[in-house]
PDB file of N, CA and C in Angstrom:
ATOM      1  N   UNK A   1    -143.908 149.902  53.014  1.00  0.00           N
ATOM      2  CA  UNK A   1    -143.704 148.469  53.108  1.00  0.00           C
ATOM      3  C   UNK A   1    -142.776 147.986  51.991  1.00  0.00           C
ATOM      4  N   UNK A   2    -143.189 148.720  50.927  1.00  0.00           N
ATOM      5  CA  UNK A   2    -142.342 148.002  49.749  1.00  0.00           C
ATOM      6  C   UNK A   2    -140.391 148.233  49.599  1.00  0.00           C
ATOM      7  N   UNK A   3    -140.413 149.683  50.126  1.00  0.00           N
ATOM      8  CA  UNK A   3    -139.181 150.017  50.701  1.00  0.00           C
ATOM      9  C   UNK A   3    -138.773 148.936  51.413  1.00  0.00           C
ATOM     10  N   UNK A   4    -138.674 148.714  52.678  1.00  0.00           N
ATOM     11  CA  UNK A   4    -138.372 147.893  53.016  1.00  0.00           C
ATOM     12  C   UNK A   4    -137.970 146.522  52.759  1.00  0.00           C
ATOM     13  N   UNK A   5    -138.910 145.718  51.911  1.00  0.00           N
ATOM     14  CA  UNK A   5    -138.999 144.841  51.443  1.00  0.00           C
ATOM     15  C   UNK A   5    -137.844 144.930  50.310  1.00  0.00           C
ATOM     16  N   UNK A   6    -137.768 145.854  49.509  1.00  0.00           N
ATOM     17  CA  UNK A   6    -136.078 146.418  48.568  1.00  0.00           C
ATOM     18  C   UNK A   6    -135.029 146.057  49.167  1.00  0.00           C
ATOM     19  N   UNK A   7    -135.094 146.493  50.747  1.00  0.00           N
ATOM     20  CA  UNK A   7    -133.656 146.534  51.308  1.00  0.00           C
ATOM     21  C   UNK A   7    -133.533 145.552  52.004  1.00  0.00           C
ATOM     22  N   UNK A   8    -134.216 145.032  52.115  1.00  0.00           N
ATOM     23  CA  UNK A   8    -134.125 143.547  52.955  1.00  0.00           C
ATOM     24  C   UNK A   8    -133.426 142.856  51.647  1.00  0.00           C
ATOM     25  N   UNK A   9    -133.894 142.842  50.173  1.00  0.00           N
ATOM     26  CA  UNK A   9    -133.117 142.177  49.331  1.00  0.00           C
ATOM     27  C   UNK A   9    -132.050 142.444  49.018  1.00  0.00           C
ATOM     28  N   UNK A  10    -131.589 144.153  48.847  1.00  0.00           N
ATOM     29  CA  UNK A  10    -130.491 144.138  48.423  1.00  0.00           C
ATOM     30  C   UNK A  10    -129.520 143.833  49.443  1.00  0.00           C
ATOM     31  N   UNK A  11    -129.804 143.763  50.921  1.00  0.00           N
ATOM     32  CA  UNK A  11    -128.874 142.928  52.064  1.00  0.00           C
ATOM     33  C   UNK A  11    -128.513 141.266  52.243  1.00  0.00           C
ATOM     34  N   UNK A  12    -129.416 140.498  51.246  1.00  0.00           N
ATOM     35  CA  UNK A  12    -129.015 139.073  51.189  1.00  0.00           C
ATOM     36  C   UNK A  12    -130.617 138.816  51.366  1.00  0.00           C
ATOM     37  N   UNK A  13    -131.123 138.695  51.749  1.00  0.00           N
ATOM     38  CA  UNK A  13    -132.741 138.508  52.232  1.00  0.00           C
ATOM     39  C   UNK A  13    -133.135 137.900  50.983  1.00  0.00           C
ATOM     40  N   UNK A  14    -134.048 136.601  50.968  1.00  0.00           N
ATOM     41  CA  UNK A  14    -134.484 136.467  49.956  1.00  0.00           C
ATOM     42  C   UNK A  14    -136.269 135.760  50.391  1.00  0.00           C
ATOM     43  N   UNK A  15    -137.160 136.129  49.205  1.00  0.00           N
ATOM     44  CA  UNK A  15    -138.182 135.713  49.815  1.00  0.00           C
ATOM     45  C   UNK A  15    -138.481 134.154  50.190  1.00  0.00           C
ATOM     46  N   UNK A  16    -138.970 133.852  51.601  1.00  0.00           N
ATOM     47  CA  UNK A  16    -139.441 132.361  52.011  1.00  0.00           C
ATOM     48  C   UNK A  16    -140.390 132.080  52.166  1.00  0.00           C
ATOM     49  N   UNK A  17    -141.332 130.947  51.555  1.00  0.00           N
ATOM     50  CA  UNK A  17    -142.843 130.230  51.919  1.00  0.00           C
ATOM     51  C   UNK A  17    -142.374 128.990  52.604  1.00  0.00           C
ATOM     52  N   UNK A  18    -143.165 129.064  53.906  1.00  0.00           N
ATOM     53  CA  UNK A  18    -142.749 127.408  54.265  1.00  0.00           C
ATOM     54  C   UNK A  18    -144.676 126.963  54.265  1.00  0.00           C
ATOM     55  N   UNK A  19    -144.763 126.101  54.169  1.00  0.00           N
ATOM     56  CA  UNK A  19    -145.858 125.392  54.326  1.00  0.00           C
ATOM     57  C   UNK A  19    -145.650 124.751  55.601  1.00  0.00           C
ATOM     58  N   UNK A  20    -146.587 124.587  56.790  1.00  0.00           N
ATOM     59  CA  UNK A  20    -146.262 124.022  57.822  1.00  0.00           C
ATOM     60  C   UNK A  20    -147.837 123.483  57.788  1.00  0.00           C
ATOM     61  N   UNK A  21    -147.403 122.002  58.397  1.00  0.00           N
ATOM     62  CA  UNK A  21    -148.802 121.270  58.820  1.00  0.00           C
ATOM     63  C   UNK A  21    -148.393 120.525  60.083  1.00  0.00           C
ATOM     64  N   UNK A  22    -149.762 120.919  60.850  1.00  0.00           N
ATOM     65  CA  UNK A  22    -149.603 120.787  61.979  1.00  0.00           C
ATOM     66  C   UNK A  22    -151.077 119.968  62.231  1.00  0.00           C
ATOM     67  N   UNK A  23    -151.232 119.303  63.625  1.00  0.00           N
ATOM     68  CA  UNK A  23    -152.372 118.707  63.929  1.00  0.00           C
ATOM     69  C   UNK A  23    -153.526 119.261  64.682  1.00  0.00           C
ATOM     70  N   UNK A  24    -154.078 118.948  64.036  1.00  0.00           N
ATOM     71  CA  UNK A  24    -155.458 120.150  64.916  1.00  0.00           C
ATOM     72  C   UNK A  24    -155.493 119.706  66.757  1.00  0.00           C
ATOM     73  N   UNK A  25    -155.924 120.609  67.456  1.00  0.00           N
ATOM     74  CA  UNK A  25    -155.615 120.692  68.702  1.00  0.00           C
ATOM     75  C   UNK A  25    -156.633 119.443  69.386  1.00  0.00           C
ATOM     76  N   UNK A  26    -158.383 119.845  68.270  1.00  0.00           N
ATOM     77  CA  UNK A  26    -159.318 119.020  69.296  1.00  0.00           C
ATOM     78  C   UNK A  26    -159.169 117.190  68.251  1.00  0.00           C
ATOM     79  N   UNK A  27    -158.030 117.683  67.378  1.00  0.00           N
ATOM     80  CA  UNK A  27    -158.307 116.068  66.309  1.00  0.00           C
ATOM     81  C   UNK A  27    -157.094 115.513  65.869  1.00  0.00           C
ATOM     82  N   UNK A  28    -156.346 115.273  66.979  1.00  0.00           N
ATOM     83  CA  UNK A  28    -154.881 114.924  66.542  1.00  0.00           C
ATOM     84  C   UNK A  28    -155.124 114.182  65.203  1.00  0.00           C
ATOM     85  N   UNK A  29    -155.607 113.530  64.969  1.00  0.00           N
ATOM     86  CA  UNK A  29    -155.608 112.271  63.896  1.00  0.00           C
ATOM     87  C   UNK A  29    -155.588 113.317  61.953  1.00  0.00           C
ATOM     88  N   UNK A  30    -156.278 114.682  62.744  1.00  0.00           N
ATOM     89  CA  UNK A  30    -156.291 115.573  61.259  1.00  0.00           C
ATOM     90  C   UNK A  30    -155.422 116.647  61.365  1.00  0.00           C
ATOM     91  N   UNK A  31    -154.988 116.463  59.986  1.00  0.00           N
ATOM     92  CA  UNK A  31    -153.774 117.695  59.463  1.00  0.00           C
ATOM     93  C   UNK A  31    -154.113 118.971  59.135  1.00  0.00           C
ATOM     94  N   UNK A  32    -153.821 120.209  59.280  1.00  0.00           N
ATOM     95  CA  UNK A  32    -153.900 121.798  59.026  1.00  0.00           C
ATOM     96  C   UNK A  32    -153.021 122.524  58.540  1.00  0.00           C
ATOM     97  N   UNK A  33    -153.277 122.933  57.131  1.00  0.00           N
ATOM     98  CA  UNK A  33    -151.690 124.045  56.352  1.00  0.00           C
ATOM     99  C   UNK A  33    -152.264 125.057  56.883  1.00  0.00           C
ATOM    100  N   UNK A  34    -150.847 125.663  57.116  1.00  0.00           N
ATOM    101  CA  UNK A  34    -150.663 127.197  57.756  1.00  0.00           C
ATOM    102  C   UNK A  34    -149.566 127.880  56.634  1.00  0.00           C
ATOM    103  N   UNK A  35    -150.072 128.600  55.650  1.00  0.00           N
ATOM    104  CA  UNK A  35    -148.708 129.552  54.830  1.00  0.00           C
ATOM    105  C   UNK A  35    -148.103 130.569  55.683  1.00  0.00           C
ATOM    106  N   UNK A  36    -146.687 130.322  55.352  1.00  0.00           N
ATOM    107  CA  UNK A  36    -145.777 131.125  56.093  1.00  0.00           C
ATOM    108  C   UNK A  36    -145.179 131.966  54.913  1.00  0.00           C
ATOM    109  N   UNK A  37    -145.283 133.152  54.421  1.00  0.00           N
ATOM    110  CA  UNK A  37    -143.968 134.027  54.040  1.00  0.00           C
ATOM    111  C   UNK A  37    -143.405 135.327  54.537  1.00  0.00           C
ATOM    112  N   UNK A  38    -142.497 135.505  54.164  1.00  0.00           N
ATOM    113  CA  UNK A  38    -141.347 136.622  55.151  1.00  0.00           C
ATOM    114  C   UNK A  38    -139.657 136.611  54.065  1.00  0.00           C
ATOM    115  N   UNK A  39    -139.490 137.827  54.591  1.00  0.00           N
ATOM    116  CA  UNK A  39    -137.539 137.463  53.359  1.00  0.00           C
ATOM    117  C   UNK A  39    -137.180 136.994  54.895  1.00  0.00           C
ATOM    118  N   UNK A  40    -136.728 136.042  54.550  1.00  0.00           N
ATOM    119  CA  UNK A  40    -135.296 135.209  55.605  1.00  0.00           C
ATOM    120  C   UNK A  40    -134.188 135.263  54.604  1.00  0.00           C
ATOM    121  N   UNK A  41    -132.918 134.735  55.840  1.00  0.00           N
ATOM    122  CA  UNK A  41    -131.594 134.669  55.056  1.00  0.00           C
ATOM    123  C   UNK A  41    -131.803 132.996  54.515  1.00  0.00           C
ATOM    124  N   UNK A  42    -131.335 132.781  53.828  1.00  0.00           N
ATOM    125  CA  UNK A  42    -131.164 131.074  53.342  1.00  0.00           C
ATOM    126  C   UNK A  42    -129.779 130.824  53.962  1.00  0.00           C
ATOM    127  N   UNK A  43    -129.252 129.868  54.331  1.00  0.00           N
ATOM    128  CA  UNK A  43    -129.908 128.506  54.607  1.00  0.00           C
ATOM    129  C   UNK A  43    -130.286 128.492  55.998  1.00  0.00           C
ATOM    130  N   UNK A  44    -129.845 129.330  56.772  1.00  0.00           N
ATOM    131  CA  UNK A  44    -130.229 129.322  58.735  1.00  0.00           C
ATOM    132  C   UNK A  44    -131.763 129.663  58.721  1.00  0.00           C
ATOM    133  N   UNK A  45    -132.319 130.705  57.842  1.00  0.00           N
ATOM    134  CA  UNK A  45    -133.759 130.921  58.156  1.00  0.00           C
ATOM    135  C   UNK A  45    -133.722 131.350  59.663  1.00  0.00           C
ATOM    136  N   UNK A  46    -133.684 132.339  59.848  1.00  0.00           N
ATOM    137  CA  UNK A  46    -133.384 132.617  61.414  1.00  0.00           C
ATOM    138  C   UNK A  46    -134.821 133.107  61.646  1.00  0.00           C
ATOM    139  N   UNK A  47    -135.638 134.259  60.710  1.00  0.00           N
ATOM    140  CA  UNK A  47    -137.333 134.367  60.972  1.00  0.00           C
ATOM    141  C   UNK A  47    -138.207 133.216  61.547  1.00  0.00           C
ATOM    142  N   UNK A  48    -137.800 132.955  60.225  1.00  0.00           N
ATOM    143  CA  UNK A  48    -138.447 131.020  60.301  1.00  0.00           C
ATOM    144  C   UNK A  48    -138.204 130.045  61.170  1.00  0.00           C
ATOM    145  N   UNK A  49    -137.771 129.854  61.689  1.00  0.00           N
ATOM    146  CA  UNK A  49    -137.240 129.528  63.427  1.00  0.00           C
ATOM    147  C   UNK A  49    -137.589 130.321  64.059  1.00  0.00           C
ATOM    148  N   UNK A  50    -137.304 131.490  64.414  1.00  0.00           N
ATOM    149  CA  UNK A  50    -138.016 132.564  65.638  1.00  0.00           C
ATOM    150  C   UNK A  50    -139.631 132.202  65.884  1.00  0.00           C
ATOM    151  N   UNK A  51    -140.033 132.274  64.532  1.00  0.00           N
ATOM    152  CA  UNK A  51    -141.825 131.594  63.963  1.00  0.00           C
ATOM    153  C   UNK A  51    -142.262 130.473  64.828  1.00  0.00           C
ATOM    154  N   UNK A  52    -141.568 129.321  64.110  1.00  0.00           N
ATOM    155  CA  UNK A  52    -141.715 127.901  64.692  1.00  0.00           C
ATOM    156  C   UNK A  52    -141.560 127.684  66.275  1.00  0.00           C
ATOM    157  N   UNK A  53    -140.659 128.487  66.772  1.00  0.00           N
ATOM    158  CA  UNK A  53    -140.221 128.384  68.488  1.00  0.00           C
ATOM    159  C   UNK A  53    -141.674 128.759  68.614  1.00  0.00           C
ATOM    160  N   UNK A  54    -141.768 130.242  68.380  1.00  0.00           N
ATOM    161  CA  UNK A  54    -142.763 131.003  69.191  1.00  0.00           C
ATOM    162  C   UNK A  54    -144.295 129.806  68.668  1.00  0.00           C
ATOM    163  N   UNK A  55    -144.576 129.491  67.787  1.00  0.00           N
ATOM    164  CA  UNK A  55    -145.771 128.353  67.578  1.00  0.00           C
ATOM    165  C   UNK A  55    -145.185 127.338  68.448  1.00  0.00           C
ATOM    166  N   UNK A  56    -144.240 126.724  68.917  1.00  0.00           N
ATOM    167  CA  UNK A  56    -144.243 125.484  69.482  1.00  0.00           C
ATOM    168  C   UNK A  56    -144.749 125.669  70.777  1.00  0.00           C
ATOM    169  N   UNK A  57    -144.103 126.910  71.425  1.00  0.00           N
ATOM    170  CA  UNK A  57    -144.351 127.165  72.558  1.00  0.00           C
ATOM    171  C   UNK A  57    -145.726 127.826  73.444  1.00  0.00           C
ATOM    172  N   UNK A  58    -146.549 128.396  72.399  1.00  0.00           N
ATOM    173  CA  UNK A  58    -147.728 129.107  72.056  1.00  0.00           C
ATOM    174  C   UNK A  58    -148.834 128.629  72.055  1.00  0.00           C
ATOM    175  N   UNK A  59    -148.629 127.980  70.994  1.00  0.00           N
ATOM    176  CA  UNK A  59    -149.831 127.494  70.022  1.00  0.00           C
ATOM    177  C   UNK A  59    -150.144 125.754  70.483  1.00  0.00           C
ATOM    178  N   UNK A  60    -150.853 125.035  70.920  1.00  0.00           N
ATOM    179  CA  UNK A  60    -151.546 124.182  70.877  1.00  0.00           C
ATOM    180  C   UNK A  60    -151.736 123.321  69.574  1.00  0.00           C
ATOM    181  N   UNK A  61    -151.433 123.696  68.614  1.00  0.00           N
ATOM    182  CA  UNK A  61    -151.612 122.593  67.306  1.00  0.00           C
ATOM    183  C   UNK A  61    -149.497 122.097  67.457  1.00  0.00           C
ATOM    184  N   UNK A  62    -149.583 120.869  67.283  1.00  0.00           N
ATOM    185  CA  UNK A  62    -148.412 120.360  67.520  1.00  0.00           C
ATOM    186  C   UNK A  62    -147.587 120.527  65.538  1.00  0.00           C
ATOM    187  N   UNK A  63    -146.611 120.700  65.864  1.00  0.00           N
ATOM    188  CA  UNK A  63    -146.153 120.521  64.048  1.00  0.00           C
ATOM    189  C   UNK A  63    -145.933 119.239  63.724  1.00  0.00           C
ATOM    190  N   UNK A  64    -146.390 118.938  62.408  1.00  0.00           N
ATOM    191  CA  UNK A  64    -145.916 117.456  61.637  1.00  0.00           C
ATOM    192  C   UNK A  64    -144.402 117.764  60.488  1.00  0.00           C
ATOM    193  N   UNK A  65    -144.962 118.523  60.027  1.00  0.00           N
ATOM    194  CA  UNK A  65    -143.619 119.128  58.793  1.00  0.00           C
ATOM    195  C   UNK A  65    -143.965 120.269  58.701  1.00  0.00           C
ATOM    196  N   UNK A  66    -142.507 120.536  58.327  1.00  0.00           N
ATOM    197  CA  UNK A  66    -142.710 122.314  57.565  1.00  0.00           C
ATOM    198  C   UNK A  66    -141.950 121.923  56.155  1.00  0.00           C
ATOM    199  N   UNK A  67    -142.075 122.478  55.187  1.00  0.00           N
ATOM    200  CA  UNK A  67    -141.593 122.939  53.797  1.00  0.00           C
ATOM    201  C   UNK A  67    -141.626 123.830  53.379  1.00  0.00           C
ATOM    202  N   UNK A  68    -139.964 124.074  52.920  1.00  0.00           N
ATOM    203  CA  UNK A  68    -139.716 125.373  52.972  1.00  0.00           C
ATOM    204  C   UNK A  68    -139.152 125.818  51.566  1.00  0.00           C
ATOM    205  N   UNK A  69    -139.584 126.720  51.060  1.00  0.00           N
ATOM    206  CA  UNK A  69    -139.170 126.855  49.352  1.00  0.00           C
ATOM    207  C   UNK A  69    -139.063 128.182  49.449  1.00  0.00           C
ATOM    208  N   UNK A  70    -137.684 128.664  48.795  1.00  0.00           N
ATOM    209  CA  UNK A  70    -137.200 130.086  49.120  1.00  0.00           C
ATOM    210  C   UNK A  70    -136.374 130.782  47.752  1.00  0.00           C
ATOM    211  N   UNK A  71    -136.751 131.448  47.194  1.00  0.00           N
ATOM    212  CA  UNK A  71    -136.273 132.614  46.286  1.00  0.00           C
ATOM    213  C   UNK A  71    -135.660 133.852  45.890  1.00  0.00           C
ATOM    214  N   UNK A  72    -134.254 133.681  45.632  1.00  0.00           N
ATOM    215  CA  UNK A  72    -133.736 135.016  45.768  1.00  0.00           C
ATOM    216  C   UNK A  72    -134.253 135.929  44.315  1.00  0.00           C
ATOM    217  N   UNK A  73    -134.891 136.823  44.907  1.00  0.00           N
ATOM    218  CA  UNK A  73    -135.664 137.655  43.235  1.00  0.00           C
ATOM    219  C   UNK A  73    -134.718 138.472  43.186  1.00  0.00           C
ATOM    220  N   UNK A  74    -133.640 139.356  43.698  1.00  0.00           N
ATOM    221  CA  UNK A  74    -133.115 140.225  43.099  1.00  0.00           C
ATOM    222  C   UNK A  74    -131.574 140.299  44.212  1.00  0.00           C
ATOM    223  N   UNK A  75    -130.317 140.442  43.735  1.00  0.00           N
ATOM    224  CA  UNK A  75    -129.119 140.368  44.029  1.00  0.00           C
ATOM    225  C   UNK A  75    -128.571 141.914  43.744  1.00  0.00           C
ATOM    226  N   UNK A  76    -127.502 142.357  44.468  1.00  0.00           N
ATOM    227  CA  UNK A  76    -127.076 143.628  44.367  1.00  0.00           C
ATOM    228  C   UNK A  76    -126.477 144.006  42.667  1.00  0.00           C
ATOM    229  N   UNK A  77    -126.061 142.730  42.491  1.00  0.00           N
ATOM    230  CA  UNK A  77    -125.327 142.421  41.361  1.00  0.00           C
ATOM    231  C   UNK A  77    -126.259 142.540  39.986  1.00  0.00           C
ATOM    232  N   UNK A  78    -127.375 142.718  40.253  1.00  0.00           N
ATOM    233  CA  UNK A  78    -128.357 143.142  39.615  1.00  0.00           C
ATOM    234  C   UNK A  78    -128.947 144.460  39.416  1.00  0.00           C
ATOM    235  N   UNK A  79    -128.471 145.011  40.293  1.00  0.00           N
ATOM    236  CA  UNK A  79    -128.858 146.227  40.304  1.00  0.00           C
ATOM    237  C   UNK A  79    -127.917 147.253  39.780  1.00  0.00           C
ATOM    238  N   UNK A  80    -128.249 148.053  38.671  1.00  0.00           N
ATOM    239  CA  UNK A  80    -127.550 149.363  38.201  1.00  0.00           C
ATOM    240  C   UNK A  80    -127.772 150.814  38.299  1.00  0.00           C
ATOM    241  N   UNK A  81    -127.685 151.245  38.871  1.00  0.00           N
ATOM    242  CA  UNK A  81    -127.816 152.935  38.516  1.00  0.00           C
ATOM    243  C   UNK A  81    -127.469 153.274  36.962  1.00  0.00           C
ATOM    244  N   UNK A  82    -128.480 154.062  36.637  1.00  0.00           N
ATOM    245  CA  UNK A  82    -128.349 154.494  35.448  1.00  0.00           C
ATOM    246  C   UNK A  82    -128.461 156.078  35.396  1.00  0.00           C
ATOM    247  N   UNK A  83    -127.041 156.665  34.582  1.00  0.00           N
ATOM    248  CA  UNK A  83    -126.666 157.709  34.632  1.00  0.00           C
ATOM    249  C   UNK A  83    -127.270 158.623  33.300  1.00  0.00           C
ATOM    250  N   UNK A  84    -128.242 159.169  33.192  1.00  0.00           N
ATOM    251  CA  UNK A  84    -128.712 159.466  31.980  1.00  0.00           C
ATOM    252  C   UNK A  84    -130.414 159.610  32.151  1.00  0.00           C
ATOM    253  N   UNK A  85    -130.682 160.742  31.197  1.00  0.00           N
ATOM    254  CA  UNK A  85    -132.486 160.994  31.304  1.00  0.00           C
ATOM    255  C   UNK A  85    -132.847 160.985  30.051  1.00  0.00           C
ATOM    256  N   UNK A  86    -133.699 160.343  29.402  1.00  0.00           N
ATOM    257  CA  UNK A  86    -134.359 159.964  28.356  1.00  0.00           C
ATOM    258  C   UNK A  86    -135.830 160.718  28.163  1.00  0.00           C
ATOM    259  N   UNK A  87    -135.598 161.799  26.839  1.00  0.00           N
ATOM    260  CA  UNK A  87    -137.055 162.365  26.872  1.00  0.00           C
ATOM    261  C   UNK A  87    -137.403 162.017  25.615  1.00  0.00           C
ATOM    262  N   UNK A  88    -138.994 161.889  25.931  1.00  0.00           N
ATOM    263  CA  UNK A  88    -139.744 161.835  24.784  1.00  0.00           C
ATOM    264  C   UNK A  88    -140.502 162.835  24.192  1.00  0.00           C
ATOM    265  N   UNK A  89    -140.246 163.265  22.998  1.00  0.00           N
ATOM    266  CA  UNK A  89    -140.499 164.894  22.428  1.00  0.00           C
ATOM    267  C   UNK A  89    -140.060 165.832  23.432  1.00  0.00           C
TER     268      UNK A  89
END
């Protein structure tokens, strides 16, 4: 898993939480957070849309908002190979 999760970053991928609240099915009048995270690309979020379709179309709780807060933790440009082995005694 964690592999993956590497190469999804070093391809542009950066990690996304959206918070989505939606209305409960039997209580329109009350609100429900649902955490969302996944690496999407910023700014299209194309996961995050695929998500939301498939809940709109699916799911029975209607959406009110989503919020979406997204973090790139690591850039290629960050990354070095290092040529050299370091021993101790």
């Amino acid at each position: 898993m964690g592999d993956r999760d590497f190469r999804a970053q070093l391809s542009g991928f950066s990690l996304t939480t959206a918070e989505i609240l939606y209305r409960m099915p039997d209580h329109p009048a009350l609100l429900q957070s649902y955490i969302w995270q996944d690496y999407d690309v910023h700014p299209r979020f194309p996961r995050l849309k695929t998500f939301l379709d498939f809940w709109s179309q699916n799911l029975d709780g209607k959406l009110y908002r989503v919020i979406v807060a997204h973090r790139r933790l690591l850039t290629p440009a960050e990354v070095r190979l290092v040529d050299g082995e370091f021993r101790v005694h």
